[in-house]
N, C-alpha and C. Protein backbone atom coordinates (compact mmCIF):
# COMPACT_ATOMS: atom_id res chain seq x y z
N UNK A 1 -29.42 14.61 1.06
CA UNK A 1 -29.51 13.29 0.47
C UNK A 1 -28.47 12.39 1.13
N UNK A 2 -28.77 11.01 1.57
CA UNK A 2 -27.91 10.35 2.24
C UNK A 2 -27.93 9.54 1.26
N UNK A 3 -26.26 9.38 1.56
CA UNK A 3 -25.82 7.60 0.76
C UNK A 3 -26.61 6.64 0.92
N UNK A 4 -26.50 5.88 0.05
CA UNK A 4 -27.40 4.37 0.24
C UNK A 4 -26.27 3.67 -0.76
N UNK A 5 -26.16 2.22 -0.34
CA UNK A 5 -25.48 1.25 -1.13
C UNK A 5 -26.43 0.83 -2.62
N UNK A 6 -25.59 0.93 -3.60
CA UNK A 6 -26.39 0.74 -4.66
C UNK A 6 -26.52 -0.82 -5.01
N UNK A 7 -26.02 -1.52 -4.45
CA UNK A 7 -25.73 -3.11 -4.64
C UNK A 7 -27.84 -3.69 -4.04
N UNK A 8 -27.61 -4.63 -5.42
CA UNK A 8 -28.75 -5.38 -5.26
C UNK A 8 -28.56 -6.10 -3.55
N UNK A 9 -29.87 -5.83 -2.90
CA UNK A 9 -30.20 -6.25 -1.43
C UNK A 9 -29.44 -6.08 -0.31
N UNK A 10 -28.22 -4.48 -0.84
CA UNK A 10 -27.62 -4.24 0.31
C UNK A 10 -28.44 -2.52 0.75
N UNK A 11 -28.73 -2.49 2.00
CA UNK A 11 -29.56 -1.84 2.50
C UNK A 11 -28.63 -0.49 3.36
N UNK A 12 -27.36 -1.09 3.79
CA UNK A 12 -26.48 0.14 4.00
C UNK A 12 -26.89 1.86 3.67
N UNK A 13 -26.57 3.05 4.75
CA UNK A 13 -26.65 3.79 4.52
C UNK A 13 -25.55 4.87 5.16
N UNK A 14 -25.33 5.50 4.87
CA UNK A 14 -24.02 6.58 5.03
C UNK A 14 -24.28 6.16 6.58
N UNK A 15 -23.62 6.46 7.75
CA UNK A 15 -24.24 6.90 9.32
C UNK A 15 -24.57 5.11 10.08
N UNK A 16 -24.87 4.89 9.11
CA UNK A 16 -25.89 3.19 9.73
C UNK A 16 -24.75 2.55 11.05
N UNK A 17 -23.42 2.11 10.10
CA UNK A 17 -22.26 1.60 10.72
C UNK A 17 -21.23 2.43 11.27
N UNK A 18 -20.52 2.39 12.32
CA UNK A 18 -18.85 3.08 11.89
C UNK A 18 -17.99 2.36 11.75
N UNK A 19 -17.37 2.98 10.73
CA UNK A 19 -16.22 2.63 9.88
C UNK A 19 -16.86 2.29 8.31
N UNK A 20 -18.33 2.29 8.24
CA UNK A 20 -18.50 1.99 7.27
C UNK A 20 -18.00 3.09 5.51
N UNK A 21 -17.46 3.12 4.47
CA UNK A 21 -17.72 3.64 3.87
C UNK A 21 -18.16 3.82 2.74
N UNK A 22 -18.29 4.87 1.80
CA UNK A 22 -19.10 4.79 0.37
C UNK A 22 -18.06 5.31 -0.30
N UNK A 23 -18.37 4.45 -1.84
CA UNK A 23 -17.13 4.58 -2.69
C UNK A 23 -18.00 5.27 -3.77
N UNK A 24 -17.50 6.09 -4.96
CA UNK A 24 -17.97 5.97 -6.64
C UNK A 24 -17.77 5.27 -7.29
N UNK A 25 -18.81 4.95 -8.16
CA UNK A 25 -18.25 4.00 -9.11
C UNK A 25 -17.12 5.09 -10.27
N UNK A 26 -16.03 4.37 -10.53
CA UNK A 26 -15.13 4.60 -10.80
C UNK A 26 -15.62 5.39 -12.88
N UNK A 27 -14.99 6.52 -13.04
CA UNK A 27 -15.93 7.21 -13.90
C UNK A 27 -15.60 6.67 -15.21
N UNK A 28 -16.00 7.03 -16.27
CA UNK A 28 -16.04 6.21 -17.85
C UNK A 28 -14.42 7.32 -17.71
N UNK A 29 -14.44 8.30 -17.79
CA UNK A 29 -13.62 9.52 -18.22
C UNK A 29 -12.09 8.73 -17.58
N UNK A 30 -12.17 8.47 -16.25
CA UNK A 30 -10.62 8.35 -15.61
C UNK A 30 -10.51 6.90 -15.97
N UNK A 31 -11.25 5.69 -15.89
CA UNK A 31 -10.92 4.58 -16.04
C UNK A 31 -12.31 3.55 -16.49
N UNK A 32 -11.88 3.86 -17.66
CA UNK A 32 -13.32 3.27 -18.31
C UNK A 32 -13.09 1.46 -17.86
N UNK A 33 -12.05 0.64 -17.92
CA UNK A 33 -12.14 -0.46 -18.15
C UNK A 33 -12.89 -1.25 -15.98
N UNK A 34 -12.03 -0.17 -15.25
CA UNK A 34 -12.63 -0.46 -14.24
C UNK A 34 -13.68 -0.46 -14.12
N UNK A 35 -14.71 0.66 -14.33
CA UNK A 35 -15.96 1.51 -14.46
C UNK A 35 -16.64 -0.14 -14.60
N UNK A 36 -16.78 -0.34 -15.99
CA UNK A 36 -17.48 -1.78 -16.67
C UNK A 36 -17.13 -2.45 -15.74
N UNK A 37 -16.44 -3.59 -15.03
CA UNK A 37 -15.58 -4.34 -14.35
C UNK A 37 -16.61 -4.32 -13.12
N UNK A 38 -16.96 -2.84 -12.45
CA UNK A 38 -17.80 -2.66 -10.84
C UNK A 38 -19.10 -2.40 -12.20
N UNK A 39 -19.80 -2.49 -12.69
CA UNK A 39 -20.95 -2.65 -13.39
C UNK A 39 -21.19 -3.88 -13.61
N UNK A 40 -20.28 -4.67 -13.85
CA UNK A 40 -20.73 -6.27 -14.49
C UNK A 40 -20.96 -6.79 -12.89
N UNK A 41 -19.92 -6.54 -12.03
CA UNK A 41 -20.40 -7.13 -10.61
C UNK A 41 -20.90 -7.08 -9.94
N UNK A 42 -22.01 -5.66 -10.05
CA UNK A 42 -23.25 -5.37 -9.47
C UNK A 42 -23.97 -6.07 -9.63
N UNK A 43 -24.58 -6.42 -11.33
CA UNK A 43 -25.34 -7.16 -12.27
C UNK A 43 -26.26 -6.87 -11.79
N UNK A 44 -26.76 -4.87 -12.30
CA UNK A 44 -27.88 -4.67 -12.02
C UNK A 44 -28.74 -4.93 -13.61
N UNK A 45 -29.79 -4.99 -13.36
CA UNK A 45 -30.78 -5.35 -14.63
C UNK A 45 -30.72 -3.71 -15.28
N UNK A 46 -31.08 -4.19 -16.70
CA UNK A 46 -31.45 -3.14 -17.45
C UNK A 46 -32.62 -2.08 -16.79
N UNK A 47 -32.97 -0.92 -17.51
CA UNK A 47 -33.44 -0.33 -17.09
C UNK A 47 -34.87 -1.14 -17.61
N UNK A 48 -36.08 -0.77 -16.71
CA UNK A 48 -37.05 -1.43 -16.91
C UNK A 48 -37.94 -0.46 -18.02
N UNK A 49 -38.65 -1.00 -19.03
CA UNK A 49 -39.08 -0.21 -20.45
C UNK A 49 -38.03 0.01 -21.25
N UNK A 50 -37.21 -0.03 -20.95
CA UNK A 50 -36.17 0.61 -22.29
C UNK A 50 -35.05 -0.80 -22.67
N UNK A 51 -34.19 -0.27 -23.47
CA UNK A 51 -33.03 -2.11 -24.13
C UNK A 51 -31.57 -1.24 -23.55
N UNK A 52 -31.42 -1.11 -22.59
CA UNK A 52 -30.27 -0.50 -22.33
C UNK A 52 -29.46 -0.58 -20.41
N UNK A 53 -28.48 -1.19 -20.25
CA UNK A 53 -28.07 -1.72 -19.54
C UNK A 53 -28.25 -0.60 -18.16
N UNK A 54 -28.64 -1.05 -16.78
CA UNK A 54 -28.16 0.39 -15.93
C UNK A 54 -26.94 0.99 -16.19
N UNK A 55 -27.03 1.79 -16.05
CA UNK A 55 -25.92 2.93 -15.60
C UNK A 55 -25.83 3.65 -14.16
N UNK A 56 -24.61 3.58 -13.36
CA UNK A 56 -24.33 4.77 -12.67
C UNK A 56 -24.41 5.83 -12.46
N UNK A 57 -25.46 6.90 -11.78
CA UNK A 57 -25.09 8.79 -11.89
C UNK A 57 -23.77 9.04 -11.37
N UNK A 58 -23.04 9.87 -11.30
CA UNK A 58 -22.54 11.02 -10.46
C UNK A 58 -22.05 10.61 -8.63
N UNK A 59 -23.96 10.43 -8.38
CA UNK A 59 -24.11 10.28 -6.69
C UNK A 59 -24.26 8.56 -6.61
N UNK A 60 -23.97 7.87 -7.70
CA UNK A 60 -24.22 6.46 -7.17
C UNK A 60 -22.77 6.00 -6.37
N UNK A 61 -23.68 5.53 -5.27
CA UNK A 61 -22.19 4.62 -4.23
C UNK A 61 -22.53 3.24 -3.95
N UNK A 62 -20.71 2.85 -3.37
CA UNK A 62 -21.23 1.23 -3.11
C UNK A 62 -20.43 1.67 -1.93
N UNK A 63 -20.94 0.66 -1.11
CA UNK A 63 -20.44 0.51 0.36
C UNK A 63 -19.01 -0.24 0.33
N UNK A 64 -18.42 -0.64 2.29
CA UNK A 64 -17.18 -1.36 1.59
C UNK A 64 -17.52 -2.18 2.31
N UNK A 65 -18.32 -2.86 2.29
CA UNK A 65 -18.78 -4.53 3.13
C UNK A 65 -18.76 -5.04 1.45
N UNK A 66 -18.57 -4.50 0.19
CA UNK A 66 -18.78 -5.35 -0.77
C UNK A 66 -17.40 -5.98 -1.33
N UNK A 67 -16.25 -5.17 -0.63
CA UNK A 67 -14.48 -5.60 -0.82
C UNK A 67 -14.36 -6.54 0.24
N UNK A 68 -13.15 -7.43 -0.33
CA UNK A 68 -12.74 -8.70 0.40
C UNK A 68 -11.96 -7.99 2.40
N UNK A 69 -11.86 -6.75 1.82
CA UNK A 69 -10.87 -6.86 2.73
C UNK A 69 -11.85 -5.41 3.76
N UNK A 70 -13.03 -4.65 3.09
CA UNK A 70 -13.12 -3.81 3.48
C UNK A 70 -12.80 -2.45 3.30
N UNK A 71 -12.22 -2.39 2.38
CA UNK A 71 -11.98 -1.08 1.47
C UNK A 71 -11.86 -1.44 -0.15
N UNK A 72 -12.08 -0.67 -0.78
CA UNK A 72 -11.57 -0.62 -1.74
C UNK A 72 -10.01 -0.66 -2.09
N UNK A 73 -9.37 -0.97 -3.43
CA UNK A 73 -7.98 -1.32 -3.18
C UNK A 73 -7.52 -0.50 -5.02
N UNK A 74 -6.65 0.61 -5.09
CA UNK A 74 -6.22 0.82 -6.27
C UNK A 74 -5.28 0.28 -7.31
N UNK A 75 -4.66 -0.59 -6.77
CA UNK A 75 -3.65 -1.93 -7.02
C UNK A 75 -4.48 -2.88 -8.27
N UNK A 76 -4.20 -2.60 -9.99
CA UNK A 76 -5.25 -3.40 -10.26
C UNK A 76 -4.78 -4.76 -10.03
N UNK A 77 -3.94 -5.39 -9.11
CA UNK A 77 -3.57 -6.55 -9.11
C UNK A 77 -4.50 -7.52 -7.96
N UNK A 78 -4.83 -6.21 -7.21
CA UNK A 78 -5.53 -6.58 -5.94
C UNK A 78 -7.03 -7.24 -6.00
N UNK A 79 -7.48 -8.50 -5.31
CA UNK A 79 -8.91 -8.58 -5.72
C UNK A 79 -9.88 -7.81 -5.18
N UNK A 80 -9.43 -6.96 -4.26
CA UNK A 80 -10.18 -5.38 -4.18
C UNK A 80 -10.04 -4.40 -4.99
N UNK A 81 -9.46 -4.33 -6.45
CA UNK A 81 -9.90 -3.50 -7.05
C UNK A 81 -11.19 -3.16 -7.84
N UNK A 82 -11.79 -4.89 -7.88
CA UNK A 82 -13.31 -4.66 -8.34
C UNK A 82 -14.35 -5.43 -7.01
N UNK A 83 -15.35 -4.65 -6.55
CA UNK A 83 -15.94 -5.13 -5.47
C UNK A 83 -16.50 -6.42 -6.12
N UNK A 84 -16.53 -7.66 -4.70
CA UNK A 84 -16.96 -8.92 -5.02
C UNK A 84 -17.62 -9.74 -4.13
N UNK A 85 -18.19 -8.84 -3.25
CA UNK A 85 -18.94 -9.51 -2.08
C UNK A 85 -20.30 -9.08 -2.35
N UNK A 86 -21.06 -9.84 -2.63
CA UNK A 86 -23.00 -9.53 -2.86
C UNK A 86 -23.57 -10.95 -2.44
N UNK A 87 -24.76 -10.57 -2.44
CA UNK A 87 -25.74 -11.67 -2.20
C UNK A 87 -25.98 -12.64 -3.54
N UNK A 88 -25.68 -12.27 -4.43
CA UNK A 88 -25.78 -12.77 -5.71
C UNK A 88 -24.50 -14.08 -5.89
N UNK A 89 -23.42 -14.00 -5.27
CA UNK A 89 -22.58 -14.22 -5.71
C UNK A 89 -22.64 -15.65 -4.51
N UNK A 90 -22.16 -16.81 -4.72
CA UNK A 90 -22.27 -18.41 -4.06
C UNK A 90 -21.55 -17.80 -2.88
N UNK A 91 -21.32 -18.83 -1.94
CA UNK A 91 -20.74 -18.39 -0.51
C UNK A 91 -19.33 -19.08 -1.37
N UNK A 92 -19.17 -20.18 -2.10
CA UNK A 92 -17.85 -21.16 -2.57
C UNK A 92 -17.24 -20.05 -3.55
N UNK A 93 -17.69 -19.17 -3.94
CA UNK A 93 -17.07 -18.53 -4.64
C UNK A 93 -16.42 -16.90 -3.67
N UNK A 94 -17.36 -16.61 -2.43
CA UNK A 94 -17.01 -15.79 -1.83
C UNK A 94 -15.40 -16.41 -1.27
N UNK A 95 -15.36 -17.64 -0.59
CA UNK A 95 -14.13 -18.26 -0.02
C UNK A 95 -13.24 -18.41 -1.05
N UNK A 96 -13.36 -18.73 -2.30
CA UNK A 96 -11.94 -18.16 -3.22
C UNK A 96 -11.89 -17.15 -3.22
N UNK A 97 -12.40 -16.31 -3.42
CA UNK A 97 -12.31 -14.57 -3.51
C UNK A 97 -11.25 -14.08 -1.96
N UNK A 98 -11.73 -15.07 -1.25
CA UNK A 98 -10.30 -14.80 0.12
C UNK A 98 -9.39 -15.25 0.12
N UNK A 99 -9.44 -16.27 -0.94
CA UNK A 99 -8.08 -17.21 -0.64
C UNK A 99 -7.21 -16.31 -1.66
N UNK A 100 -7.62 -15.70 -2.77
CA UNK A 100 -7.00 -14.76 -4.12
C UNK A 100 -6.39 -13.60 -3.56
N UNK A 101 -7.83 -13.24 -1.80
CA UNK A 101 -6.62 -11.88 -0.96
C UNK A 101 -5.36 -12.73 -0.51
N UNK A 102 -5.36 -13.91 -0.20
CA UNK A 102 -4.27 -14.29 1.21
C UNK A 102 -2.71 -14.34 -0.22
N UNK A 103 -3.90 -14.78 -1.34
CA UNK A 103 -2.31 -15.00 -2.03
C UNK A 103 -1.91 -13.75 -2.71
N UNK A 104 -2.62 -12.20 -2.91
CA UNK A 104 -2.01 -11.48 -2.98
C UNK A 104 -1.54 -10.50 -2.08
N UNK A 105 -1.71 -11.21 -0.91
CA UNK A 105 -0.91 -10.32 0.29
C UNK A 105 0.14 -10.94 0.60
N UNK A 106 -0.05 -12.07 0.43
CA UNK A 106 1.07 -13.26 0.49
C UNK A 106 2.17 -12.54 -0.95
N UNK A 107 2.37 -12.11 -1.73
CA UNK A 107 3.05 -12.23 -3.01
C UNK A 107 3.58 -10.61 -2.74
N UNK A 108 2.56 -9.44 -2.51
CA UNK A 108 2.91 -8.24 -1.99
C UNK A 108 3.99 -7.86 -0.63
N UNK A 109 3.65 -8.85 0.38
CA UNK A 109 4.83 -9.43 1.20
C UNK A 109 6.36 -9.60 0.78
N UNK A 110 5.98 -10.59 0.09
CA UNK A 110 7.53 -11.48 -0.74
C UNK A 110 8.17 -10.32 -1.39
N UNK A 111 7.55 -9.50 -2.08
CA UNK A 111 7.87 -8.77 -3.20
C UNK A 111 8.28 -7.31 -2.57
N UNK A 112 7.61 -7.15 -1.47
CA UNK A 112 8.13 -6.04 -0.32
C UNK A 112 10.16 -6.41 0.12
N UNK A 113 9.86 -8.11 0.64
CA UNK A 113 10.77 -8.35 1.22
C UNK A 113 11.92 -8.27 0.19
N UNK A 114 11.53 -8.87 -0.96
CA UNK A 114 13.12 -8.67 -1.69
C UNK A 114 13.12 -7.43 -1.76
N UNK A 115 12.30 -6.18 -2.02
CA UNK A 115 12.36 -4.95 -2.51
C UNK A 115 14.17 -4.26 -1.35
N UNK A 116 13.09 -5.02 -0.05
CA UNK A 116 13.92 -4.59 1.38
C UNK A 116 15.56 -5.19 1.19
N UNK A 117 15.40 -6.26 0.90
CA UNK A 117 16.85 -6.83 1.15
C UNK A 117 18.19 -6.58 -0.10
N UNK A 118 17.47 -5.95 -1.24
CA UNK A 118 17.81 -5.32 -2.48
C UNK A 118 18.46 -4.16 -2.14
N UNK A 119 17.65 -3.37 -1.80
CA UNK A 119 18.11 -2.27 -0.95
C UNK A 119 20.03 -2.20 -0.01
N UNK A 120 19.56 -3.26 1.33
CA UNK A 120 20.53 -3.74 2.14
C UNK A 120 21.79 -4.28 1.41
N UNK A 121 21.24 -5.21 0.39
CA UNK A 121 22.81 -5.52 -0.58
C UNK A 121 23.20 -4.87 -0.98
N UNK A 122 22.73 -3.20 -2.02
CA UNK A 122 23.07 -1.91 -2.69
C UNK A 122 24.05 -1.21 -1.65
N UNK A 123 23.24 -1.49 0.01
CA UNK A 123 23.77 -0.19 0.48
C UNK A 123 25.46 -1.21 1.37
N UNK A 124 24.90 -2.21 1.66
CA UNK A 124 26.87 -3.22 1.80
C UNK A 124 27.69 -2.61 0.37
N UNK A 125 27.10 -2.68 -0.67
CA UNK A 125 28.34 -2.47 -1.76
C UNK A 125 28.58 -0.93 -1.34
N UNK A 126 28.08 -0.12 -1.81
CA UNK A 126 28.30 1.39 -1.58
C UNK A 126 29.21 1.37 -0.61
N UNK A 127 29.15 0.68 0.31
CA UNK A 127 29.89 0.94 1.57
C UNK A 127 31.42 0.09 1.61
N UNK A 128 31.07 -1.33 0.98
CA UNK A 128 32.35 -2.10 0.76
C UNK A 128 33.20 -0.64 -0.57
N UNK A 129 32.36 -0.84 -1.44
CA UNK A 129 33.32 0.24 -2.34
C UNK A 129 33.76 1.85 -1.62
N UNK A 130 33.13 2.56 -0.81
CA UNK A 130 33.89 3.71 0.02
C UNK A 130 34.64 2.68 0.79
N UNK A 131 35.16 1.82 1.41
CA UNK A 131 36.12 1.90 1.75
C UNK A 131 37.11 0.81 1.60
N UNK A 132 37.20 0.97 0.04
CA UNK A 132 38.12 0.79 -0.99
C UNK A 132 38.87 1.59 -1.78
N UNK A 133 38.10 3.27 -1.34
CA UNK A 133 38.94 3.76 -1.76
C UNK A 133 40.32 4.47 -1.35
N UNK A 134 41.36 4.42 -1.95
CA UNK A 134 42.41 4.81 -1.30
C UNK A 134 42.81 5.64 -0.49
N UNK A 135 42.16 7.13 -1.04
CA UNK A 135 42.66 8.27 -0.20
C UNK A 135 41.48 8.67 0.95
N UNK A 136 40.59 7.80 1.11
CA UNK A 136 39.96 8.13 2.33
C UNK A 136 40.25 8.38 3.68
N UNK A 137 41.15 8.02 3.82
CA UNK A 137 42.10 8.21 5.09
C UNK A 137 41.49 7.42 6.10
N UNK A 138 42.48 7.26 7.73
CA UNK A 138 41.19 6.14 8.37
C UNK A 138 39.94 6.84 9.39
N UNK A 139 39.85 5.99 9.09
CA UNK A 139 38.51 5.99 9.67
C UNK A 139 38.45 5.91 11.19
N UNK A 140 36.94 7.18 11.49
CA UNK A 140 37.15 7.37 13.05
C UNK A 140 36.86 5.86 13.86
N UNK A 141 37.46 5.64 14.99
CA UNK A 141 36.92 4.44 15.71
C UNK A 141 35.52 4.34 16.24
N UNK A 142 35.17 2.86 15.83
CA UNK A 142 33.60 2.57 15.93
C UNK A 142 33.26 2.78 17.71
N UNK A 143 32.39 3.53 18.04
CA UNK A 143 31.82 3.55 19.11
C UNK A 143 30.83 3.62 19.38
N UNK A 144 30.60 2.78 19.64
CA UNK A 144 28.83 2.53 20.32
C UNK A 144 28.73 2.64 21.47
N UNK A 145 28.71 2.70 22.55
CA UNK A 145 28.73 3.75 23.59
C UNK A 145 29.72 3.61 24.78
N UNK A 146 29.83 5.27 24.73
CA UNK A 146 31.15 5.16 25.61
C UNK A 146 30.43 5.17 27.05
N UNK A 147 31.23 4.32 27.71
CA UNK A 147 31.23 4.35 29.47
C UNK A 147 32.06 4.90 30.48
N UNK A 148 33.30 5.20 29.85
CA UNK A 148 34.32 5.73 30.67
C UNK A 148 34.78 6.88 30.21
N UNK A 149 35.30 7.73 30.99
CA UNK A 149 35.44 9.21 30.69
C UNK A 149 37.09 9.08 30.28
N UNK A 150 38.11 7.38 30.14
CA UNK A 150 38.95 7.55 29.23
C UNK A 150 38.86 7.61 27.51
N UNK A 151 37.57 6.48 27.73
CA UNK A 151 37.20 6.46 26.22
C UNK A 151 36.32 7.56 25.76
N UNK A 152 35.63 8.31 26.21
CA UNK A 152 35.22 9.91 26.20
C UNK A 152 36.63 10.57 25.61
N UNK A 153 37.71 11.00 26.30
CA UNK A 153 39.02 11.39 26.06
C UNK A 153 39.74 11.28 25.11
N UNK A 154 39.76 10.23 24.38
CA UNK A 154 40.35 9.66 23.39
C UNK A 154 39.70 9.88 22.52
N UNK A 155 38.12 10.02 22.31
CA UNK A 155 37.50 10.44 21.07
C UNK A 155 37.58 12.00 20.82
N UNK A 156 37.70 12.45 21.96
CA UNK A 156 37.92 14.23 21.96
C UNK A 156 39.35 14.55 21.15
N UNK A 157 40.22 13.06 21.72
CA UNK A 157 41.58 13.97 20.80
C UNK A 157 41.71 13.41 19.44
N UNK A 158 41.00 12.38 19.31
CA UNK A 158 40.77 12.18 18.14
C UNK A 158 40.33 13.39 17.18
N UNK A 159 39.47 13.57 17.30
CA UNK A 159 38.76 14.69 16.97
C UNK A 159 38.97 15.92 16.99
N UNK A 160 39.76 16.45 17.78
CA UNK A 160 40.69 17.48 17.68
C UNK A 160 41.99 17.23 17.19
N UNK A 161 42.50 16.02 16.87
CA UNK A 161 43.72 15.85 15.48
C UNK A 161 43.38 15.84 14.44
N UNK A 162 42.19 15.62 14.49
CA UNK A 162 41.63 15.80 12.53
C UNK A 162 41.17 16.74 12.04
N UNK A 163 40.35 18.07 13.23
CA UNK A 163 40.45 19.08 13.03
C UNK A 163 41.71 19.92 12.74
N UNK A 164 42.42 19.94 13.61
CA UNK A 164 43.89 20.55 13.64
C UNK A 164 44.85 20.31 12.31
N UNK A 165 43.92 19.25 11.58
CA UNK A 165 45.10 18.72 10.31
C UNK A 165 44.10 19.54 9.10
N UNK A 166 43.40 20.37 9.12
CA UNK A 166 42.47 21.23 7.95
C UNK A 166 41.46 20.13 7.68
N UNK A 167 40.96 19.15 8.14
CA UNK A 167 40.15 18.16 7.35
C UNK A 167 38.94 18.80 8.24
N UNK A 168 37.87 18.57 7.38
CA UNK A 168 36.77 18.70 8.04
C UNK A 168 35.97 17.68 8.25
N UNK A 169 35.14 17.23 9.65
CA UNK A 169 34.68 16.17 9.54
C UNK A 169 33.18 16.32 9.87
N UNK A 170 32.48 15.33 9.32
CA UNK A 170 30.97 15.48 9.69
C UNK A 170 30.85 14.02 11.07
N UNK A 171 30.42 15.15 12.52
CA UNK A 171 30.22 13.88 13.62
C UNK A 171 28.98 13.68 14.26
């Protein structure tokens, strides 16, 4: 049995594209509120003879030409967490649906960057506070790279006076 896209007038099939892929619809059991969410945006019709809305099996898939970005996205912040690209849906409403990615990649960015520079201020203090403390003794000289086989020399006896004094050092 091959995949097929379950989306009204998308014709996709497992193999058709590469890179293409097939998703599940997301199950009642792990996340019921998503589940409903990729059901309302299919907006497949009821079942025909009966008063009862489609449902999903098991083997039902949707392709990812139906996400803004081409995959699915687990982030419920993301507007790829519920697919929103169909034929059903206006082209004016497809172009907000991109502008909602740019501003949450735009905001995931920002929110990366302070994460980063949060970090960098934590790790200046840690470091202003070690060497504040008193009995640290000093500190080996900064070298970033040696060129001369005097300054080679000088780090050797360095290093063999601090051994020689019981300290142990990590170099």
């Amino acid at each position: 049995l091959v995949d097929s896209c379950c989306a009204i007038g998308c014709t996709n099939r497992r193999g058709d594209k590469p890179g293409l892929c097939f998703y599940r619809i997301p199950s009642e059991k792990e996340n019921p509120e998503r589940r409903r969410l990729w059901i309302c945006a299919l907006r497949r019709d009821s079942v025909p003879g009966e008063n009862k809305q489609w449902q999903p099996s098991k083997y039902t898939r949707l392709c990812s030409e139906h996400f803004i970005k081409g995959a699915k996205c687990d982030n419920p912040l993301s507007p790829d967490w519920v697919p929103s690209i169909f034929s059903h849906i206006p082209a004016t409403k497809k172009r907000k649906r991109e502008k909602d990615m740019e501003r949450y990649e735009q905001h995931s960015r920002m929110k990366n960057k302070r994460v980063e520079e949060k970090k960098k201020k934590d790790a200046v203090d840690v470091l202003l506070d070690l060497s504040s403390v008193p009995d640290a003794g000093p500190a080996p000289p900064a070298v970033d790279e040696v060129t001369t086989s005097h300054a080679r020399k000088t780090l050797q006896d360095y290093k063999g006076s601090v051994m020689t004094s019981g300290r142990k050092t990590v170099s």
